[in-house]
C-alpha atoms as a PDB file:
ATOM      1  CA  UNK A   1       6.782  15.081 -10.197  1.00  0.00           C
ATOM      2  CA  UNK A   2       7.777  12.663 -12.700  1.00  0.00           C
ATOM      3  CA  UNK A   3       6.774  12.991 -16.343  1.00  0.00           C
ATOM      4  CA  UNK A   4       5.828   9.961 -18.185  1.00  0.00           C
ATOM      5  CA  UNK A   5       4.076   9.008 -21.565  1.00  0.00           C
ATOM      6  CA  UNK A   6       0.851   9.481 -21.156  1.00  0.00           C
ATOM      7  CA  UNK A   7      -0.226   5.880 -22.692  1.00  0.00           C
ATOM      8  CA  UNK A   8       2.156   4.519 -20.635  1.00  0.00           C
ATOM      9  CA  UNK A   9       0.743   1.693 -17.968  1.00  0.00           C
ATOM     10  CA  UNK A  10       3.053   1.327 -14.108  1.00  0.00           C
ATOM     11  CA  UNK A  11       2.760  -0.463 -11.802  1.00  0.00           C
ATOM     12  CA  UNK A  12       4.362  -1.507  -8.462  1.00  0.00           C
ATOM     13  CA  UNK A  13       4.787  -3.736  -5.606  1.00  0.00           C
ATOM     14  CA  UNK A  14       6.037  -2.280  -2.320  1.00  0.00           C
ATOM     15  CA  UNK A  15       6.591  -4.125   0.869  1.00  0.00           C
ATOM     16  CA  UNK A  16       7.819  -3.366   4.108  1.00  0.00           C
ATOM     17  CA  UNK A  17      11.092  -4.885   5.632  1.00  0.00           C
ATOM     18  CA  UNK A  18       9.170  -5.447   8.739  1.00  0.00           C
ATOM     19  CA  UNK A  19       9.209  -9.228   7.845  1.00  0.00           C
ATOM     20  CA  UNK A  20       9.861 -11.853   5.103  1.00  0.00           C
ATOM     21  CA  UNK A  21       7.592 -12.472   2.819  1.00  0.00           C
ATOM     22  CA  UNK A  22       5.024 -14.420   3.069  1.00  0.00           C
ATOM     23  CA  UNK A  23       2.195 -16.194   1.287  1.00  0.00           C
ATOM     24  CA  UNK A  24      -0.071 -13.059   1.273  1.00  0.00           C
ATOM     25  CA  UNK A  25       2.667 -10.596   0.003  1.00  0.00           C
ATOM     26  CA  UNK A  26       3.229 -13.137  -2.507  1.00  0.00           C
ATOM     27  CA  UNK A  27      -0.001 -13.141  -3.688  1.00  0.00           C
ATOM     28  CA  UNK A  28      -0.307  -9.599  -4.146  1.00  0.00           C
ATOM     29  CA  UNK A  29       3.361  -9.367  -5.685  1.00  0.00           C
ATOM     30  CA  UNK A  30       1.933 -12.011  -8.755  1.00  0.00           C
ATOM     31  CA  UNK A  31      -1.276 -10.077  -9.036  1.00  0.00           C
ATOM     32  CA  UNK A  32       0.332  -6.495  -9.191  1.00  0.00           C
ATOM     33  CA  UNK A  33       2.939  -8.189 -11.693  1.00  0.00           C
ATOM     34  CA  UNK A  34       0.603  -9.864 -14.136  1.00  0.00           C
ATOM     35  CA  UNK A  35      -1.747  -7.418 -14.206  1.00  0.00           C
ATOM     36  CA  UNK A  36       0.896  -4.373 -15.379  1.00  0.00           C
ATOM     37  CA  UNK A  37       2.981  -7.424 -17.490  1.00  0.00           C
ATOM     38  CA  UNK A  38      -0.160  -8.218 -19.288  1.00  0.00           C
ATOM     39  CA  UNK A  39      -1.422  -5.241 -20.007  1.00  0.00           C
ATOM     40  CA  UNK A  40       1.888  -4.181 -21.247  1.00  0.00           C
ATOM     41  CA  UNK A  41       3.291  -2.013 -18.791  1.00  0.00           C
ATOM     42  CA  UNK A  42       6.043  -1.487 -16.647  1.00  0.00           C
ATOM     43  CA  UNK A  43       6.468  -3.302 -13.010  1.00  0.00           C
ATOM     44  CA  UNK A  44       8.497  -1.291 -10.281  1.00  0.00           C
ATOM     45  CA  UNK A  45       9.298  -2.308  -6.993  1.00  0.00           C
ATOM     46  CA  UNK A  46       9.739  -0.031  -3.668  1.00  0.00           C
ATOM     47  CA  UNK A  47      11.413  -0.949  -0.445  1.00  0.00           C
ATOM     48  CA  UNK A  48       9.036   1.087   2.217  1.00  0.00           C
ATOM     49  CA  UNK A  49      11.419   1.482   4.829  1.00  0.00           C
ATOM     50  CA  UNK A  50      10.252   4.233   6.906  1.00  0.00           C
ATOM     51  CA  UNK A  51       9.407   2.912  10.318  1.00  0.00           C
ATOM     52  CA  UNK A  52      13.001   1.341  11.249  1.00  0.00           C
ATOM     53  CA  UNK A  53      11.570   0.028  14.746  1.00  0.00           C
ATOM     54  CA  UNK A  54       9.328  -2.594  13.376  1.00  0.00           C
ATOM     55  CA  UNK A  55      11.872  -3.112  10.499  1.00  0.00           C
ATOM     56  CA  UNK A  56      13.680  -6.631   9.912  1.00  0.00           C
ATOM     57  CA  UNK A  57      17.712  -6.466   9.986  1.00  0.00           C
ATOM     58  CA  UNK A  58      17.979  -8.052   6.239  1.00  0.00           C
ATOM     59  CA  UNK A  59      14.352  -8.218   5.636  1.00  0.00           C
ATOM     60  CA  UNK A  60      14.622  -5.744   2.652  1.00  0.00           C
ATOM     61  CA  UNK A  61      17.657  -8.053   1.214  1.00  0.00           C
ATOM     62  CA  UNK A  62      15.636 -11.204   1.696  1.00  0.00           C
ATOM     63  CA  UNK A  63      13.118  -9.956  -0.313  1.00  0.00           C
ATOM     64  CA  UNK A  64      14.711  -8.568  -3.030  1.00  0.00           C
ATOM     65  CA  UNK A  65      16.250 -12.314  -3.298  1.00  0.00           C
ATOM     66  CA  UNK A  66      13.339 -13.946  -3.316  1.00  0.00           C
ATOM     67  CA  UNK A  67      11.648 -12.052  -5.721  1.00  0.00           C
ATOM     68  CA  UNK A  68      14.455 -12.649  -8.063  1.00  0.00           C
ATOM     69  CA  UNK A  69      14.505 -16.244  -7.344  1.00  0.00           C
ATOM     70  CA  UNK A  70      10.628 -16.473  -8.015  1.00  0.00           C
ATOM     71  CA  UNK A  71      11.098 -15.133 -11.956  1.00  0.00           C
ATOM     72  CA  UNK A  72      10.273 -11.467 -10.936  1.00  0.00           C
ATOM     73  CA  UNK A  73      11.406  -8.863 -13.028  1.00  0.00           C
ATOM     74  CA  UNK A  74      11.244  -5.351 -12.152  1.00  0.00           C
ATOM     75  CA  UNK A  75      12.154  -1.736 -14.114  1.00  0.00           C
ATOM     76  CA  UNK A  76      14.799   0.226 -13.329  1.00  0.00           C
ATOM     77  CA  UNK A  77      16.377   0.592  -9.594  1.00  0.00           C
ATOM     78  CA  UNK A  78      14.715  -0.944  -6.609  1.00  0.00           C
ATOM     79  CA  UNK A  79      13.634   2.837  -4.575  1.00  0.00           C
ATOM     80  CA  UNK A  80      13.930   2.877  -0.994  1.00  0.00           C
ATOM     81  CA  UNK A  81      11.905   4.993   0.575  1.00  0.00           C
ATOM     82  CA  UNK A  82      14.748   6.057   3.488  1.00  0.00           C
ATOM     83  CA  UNK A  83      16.577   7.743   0.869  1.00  0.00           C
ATOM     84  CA  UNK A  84      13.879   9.703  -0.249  1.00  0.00           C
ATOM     85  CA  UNK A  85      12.969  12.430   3.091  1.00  0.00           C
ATOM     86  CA  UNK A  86      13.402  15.603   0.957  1.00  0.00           C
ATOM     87  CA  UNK A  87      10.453  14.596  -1.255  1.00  0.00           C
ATOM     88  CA  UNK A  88       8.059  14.432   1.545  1.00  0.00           C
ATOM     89  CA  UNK A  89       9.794  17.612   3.093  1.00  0.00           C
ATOM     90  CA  UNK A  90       9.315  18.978   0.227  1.00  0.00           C
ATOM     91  CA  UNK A  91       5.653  18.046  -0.237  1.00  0.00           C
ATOM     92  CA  UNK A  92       5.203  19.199   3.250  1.00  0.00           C
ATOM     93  CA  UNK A  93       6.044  22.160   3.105  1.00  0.00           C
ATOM     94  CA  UNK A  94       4.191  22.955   0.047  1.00  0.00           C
ATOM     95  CA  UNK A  95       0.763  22.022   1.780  1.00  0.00           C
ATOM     96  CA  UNK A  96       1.852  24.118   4.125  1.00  0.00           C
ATOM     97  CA  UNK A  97       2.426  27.105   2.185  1.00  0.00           C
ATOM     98  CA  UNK A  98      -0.952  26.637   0.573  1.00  0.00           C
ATOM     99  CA  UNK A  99      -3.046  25.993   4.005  1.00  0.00           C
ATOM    100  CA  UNK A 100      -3.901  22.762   3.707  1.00  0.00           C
ATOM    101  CA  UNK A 101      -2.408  21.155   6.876  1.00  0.00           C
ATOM    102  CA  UNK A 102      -2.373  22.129  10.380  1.00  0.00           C
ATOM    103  CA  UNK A 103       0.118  21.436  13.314  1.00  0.00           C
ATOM    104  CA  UNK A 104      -0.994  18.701  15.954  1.00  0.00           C
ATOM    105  CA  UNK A 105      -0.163  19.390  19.693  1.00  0.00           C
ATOM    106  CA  UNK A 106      -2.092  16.141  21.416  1.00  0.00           C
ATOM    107  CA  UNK A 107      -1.162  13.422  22.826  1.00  0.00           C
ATOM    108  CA  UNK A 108      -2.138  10.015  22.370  1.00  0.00           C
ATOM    109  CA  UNK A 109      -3.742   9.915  25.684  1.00  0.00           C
ATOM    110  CA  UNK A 110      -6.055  13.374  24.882  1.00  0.00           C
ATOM    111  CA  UNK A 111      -7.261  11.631  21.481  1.00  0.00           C
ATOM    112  CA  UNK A 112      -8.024   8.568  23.283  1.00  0.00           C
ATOM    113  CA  UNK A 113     -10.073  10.389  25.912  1.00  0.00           C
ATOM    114  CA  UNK A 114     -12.248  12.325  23.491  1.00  0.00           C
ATOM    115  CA  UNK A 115     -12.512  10.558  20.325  1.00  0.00           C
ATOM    116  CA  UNK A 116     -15.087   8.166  19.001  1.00  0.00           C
ATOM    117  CA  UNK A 117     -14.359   5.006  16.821  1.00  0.00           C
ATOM    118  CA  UNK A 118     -14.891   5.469  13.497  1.00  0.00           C
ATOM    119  CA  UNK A 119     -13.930   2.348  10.513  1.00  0.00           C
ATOM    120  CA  UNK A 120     -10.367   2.658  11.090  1.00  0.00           C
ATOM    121  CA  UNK A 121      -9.371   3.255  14.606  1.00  0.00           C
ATOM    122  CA  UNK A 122     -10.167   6.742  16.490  1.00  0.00           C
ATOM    123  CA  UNK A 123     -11.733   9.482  14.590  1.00  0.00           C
ATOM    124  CA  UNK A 124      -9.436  12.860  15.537  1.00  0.00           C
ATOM    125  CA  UNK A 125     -11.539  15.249  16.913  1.00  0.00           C
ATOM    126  CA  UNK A 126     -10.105  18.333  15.560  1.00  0.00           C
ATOM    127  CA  UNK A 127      -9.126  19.925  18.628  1.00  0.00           C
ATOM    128  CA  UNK A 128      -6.233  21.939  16.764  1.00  0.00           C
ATOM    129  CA  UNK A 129      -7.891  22.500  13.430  1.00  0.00           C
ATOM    130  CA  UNK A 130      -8.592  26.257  14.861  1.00  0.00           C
ATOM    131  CA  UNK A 131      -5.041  26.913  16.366  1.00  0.00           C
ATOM    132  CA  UNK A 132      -3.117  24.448  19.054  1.00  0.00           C
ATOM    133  CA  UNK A 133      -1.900  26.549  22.377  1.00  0.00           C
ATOM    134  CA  UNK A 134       0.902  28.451  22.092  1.00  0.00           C
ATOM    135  CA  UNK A 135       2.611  26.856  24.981  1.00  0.00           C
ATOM    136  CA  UNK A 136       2.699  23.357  23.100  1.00  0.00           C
ATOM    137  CA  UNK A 137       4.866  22.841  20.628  1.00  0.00           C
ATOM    138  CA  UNK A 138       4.012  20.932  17.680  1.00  0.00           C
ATOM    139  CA  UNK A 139       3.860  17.188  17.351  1.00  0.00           C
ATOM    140  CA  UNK A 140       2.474  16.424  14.337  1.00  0.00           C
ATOM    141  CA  UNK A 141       1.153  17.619  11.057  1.00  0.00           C
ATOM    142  CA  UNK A 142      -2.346  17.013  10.046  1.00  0.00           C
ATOM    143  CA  UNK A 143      -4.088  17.237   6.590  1.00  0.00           C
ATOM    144  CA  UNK A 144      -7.465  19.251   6.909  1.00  0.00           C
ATOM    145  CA  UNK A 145     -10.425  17.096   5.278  1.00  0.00           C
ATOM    146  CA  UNK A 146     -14.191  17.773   5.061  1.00  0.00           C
ATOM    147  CA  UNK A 147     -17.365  15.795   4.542  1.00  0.00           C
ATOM    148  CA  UNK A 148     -17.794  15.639   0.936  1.00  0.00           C
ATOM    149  CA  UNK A 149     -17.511  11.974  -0.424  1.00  0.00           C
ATOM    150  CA  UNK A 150     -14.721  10.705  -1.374  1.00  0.00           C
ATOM    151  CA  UNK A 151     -15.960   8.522  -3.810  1.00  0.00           C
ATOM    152  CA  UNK A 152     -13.704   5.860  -6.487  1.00  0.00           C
ATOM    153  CA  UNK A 153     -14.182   2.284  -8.412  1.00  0.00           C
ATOM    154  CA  UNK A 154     -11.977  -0.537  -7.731  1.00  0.00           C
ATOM    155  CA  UNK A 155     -11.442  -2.810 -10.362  1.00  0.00           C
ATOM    156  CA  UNK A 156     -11.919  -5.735  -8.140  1.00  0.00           C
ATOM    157  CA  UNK A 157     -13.839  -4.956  -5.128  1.00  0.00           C
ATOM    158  CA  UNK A 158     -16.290  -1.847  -7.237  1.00  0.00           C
ATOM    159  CA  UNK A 159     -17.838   1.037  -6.136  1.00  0.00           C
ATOM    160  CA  UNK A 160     -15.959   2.243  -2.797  1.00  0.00           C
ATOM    161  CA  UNK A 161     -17.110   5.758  -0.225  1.00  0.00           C
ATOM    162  CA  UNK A 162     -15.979   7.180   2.938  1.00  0.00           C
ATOM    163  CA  UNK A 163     -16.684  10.311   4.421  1.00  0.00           C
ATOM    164  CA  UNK A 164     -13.369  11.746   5.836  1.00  0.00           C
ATOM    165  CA  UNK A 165     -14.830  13.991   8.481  1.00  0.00           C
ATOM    166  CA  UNK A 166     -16.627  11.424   9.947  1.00  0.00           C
ATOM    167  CA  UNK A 167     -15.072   7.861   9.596  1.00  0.00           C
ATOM    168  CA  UNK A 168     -11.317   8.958  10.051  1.00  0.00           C
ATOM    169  CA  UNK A 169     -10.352  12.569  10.761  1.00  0.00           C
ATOM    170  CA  UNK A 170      -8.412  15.022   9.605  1.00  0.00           C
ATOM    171  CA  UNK A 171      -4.998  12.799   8.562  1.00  0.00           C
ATOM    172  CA  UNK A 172      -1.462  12.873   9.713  1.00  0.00           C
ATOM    173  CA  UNK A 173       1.548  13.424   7.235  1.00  0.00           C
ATOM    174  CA  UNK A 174       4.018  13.837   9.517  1.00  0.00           C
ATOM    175  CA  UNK A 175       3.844  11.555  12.896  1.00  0.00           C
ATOM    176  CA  UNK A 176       4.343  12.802  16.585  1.00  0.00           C
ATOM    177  CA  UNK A 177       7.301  10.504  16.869  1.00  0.00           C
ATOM    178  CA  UNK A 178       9.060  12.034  13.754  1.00  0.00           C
ATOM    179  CA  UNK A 179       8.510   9.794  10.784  1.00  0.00           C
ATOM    180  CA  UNK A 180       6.836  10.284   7.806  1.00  0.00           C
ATOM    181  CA  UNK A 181       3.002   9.103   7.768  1.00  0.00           C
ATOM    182  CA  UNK A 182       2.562   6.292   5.870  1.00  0.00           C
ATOM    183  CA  UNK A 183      -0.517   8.157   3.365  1.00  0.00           C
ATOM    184  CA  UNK A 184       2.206  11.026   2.623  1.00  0.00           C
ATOM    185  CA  UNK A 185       5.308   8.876   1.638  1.00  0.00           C
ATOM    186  CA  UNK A 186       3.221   6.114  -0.537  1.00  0.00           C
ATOM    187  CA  UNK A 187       1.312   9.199  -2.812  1.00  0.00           C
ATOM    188  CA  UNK A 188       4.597  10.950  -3.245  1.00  0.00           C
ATOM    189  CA  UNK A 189       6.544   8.033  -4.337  1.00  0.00           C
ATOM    190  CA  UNK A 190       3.618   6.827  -6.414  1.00  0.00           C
ATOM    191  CA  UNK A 191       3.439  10.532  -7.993  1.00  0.00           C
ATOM    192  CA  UNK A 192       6.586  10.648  -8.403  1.00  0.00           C
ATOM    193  CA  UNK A 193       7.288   7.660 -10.192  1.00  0.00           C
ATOM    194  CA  UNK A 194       4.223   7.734 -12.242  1.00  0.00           C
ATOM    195  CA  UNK A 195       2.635   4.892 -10.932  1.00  0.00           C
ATOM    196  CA  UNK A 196      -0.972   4.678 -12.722  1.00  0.00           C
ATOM    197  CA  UNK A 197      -2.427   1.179 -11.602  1.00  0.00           C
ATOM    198  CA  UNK A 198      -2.487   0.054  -7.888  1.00  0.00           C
ATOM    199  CA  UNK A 199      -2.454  -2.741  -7.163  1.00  0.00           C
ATOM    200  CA  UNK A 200      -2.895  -4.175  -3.780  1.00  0.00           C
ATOM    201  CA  UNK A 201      -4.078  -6.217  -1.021  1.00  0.00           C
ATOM    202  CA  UNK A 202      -8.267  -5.630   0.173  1.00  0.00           C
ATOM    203  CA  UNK A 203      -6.027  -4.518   3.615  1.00  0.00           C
ATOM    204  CA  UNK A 204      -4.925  -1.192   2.517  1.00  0.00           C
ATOM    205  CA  UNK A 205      -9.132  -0.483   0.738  1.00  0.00           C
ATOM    206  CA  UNK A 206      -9.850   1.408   4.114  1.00  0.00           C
ATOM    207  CA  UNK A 207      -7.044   3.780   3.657  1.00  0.00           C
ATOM    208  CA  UNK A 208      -7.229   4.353  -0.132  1.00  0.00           C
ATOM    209  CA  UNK A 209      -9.917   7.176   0.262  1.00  0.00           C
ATOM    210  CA  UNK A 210      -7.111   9.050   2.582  1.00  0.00           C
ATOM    211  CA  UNK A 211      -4.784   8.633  -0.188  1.00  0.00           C
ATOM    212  CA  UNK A 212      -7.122  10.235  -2.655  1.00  0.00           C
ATOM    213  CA  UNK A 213      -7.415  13.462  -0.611  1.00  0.00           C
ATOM    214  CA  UNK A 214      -3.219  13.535  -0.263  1.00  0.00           C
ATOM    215  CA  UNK A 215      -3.705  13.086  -4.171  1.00  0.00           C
ATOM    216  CA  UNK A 216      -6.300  16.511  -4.382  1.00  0.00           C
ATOM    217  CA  UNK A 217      -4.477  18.093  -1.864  1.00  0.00           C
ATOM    218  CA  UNK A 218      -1.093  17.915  -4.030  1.00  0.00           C
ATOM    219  CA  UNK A 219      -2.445  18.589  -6.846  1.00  0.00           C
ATOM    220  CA  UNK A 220      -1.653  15.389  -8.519  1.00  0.00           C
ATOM    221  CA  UNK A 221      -3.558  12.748 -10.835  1.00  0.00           C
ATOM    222  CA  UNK A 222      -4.086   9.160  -8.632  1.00  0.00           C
ATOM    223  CA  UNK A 223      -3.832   6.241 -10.029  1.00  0.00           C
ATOM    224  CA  UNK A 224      -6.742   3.431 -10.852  1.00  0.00           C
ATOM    225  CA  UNK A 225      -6.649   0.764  -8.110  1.00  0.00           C
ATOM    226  CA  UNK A 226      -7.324  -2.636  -7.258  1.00  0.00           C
ATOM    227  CA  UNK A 227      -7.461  -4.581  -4.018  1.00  0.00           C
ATOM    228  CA  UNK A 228      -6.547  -8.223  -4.222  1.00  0.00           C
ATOM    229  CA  UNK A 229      -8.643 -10.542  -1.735  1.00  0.00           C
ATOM    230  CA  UNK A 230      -6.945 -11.138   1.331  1.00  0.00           C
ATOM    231  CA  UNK A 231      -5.257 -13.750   2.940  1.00  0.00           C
ATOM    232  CA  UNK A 232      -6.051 -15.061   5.775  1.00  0.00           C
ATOM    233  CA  UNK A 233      -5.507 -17.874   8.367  1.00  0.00           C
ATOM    234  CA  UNK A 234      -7.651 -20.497   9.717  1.00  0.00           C
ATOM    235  CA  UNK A 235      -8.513 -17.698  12.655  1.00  0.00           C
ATOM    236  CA  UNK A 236      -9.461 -15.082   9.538  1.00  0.00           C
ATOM    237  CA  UNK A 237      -7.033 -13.127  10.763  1.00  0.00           C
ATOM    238  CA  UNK A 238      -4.839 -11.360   8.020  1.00  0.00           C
ATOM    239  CA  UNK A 239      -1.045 -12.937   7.057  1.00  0.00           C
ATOM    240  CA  UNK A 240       1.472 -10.783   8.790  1.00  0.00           C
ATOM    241  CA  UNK A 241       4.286 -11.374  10.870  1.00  0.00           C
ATOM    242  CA  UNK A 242       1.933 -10.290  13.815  1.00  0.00           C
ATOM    243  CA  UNK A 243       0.437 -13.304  13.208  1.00  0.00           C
ATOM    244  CA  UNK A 244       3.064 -15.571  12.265  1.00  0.00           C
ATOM    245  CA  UNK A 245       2.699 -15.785   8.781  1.00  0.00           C
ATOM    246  CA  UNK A 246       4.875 -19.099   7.426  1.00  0.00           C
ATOM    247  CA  UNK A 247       8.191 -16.995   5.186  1.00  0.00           C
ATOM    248  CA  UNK A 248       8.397 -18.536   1.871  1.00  0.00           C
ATOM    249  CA  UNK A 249      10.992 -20.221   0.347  1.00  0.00           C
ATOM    250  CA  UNK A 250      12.841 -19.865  -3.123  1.00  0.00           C
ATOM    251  CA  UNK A 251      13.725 -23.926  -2.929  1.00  0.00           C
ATOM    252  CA  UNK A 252       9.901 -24.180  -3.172  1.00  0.00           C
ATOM    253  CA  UNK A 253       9.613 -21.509  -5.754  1.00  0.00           C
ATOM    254  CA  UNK A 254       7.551 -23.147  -8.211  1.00  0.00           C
ATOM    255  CA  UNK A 255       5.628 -24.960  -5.543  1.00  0.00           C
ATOM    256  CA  UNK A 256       4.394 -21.451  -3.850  1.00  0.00           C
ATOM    257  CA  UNK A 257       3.884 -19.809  -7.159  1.00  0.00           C
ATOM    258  CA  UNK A 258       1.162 -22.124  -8.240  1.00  0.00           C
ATOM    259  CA  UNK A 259      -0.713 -21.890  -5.233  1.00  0.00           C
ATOM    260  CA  UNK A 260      -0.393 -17.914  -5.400  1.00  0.00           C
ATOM    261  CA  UNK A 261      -2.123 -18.334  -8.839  1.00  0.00           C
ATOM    262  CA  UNK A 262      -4.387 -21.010  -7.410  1.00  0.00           C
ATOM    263  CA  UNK A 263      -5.425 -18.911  -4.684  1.00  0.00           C
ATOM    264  CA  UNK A 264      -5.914 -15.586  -7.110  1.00  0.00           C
ATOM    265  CA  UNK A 265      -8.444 -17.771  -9.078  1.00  0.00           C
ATOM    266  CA  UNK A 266      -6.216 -19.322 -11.963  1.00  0.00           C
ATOM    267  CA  UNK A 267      -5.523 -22.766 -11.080  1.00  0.00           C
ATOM    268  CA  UNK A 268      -2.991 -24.029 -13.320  1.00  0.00           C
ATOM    269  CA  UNK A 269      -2.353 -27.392 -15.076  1.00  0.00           C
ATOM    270  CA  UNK A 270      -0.467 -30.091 -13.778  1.00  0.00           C
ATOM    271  CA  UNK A 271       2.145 -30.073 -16.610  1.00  0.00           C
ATOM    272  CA  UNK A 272       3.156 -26.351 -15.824  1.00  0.00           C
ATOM    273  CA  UNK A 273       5.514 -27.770 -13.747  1.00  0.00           C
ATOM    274  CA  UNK A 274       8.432 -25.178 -13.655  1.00  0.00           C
ATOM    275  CA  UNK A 275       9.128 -21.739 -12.738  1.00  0.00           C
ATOM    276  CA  UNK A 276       8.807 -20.754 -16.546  1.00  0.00           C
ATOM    277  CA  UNK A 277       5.752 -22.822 -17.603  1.00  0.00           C
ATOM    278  CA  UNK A 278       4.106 -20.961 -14.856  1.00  0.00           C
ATOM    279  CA  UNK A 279       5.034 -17.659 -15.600  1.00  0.00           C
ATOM    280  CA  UNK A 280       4.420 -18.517 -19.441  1.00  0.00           C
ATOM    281  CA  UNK A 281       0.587 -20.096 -18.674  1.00  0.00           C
ATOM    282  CA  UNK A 282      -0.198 -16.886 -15.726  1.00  0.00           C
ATOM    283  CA  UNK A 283       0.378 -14.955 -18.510  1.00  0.00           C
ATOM    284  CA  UNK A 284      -1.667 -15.937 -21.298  1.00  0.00           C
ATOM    285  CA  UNK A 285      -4.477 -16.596 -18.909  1.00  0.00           C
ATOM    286  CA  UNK A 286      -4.347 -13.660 -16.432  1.00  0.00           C
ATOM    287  CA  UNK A 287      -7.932 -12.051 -15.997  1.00  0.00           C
ATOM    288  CA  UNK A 288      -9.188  -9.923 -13.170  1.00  0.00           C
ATOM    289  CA  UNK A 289     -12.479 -11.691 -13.931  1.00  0.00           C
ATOM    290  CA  UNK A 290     -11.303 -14.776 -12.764  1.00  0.00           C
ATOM    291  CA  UNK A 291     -10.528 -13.864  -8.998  1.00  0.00           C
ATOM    292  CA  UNK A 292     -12.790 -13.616  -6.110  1.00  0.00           C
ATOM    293  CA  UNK A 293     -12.412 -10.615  -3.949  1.00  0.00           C
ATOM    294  CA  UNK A 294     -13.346 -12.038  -0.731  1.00  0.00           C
ATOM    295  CA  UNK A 295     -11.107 -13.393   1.719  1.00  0.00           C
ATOM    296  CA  UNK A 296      -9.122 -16.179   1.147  1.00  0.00           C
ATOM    297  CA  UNK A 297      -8.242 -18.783   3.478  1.00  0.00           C
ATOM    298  CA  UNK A 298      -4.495 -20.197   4.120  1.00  0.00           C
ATOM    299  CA  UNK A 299      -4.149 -23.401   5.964  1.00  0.00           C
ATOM    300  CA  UNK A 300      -0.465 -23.656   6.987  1.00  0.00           C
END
């Protein structure tokens, strides 16, 4: 993986081409920004464009324009993650050389008839963990967990446990249909690119834990993380383009950036009226102290 200096703060923002953005992606993008920009780090940004049938013809454009538009500015080349297969082949295939994974024969269906609900979605029951029949091939790759807690300290939401084992199941890397599992691809590429501060929306807290394990299981440090409060509609349902989430626009830019401060707990003054005033007052008054980590609700 990617050496760094070892004083040296990174972070990164990394959305999905499965829609424009939006005010909640917004939100995180300023809080993952001022948090690396103030503390003076470096601020990366990742296209995560591995599941091209939800993906957005353009989407990944769009958002590159808009974050340019808004005053963001990122280090070195925007990564995609669709050019980047060997590294998780690669990653793979060394967990499989050392034991740690297993190969997955069942079916949606099976799972569904046999598993319990655990905090996110089915529990697997580990019906291959012990050998899958030789008559089925494989259809997906699992990492083996256990019981022991996995136990870490967000900055914003604090002290955070879950017991793999029991409230998710041993995880998949590499999915039945062929692409990469989303908990593979985002450690490698934050490994990789020696990203030490997450930063994040409260969405993505049940699924840290998982990430940790990929972390142990590689053999690589993880990064410190933080979970920004969601946003929500009036429904509390999160922003997403599942739920019709509002784009945003850049002829609005200054407009939607106060209100992403506003809503991450630093209201600013009237007379910050530009683009730059913002940026200039966000950062001089940035504080993780200052935000709220429950849910926050968006009235469109």
């Amino acid at each position: 993986m990617l050496n760094k200096p070892p004083s040296l703060l990174r972070g990164r923002f990394a959305p999905s081409p499965t829609g424009l953005l939006h005010a909640g992606s917004l939100s995180t993008a300023v809080g993952s920004y001022l948090e690396a920009r103030t503390r003076g780090g470096e601020w990366l940004v990742r296209i995560e464009d591995l599941d091209p049938p939800r993906e957005v013809p353009g989407a990944a454009d769009d958002i590159l324009r808009t974050l340019e538009a808004f005053g963001f500015e990122w280090d070195g080349e925007v990564v995609y993650q669709s050019r980047r297969h060997h590294l998780y082949r690669e990653a793979l295939d060394g967990l499989i050389r050392a034991g740690r994974v297993y190969p997955c024969t069942c079916t949606r269906r099976e799972i569904q008839a046999r598993a319990r609900r655990g905090i996110d979605g089915l529990v697997y029951p580990g019906f291959c963990r012990q050998g899958c029949l030789p008559e089925r091939s494989a259809r997906a790759w699992r990492l083996r967990v256990d019981n022991e807690p996995v136990v870490f300290e967000d900055r914003l939401q604090g002290r955070c446990e879950q017991q793999l084992e029991h409230d998710i199941g041993d995880v998949v890397l590499l999915r039945a249909d062929g692409f990469w599992a989303y908990q593979l691809a985002v450690v490698v590429d934050d490994a990789d690119q020696g990203v030490t501060d997450v930063v994040r929306g409260a969405d993505l807290l049940v699924s840290t834990a998982r990430q940790i394990a990929v972390y142990q299981a590689l053999g690589e440090p993880r990064p410190d993380y933080c979970h920004l409060p969601l946003m929500v509609n009036a429904a509390g349902e999160k922003l997403s383009k599942q739920t019709l989430a509002p784009a945003i626009h850049s002829d609005h830019a200054a407009r939607e950036l106060a209100l992403a401060l506003t809503r991450l707990g630093h209201r600013p003054p009237d007379e910050a009226g530009s683009l730059a005033e913002l940026w200039t007052w966000a950062r001089e008054h940035w504080s993780l102290q200052r935000i709220q980590p429950a849910p926050v609700t968006i009235v469109s």
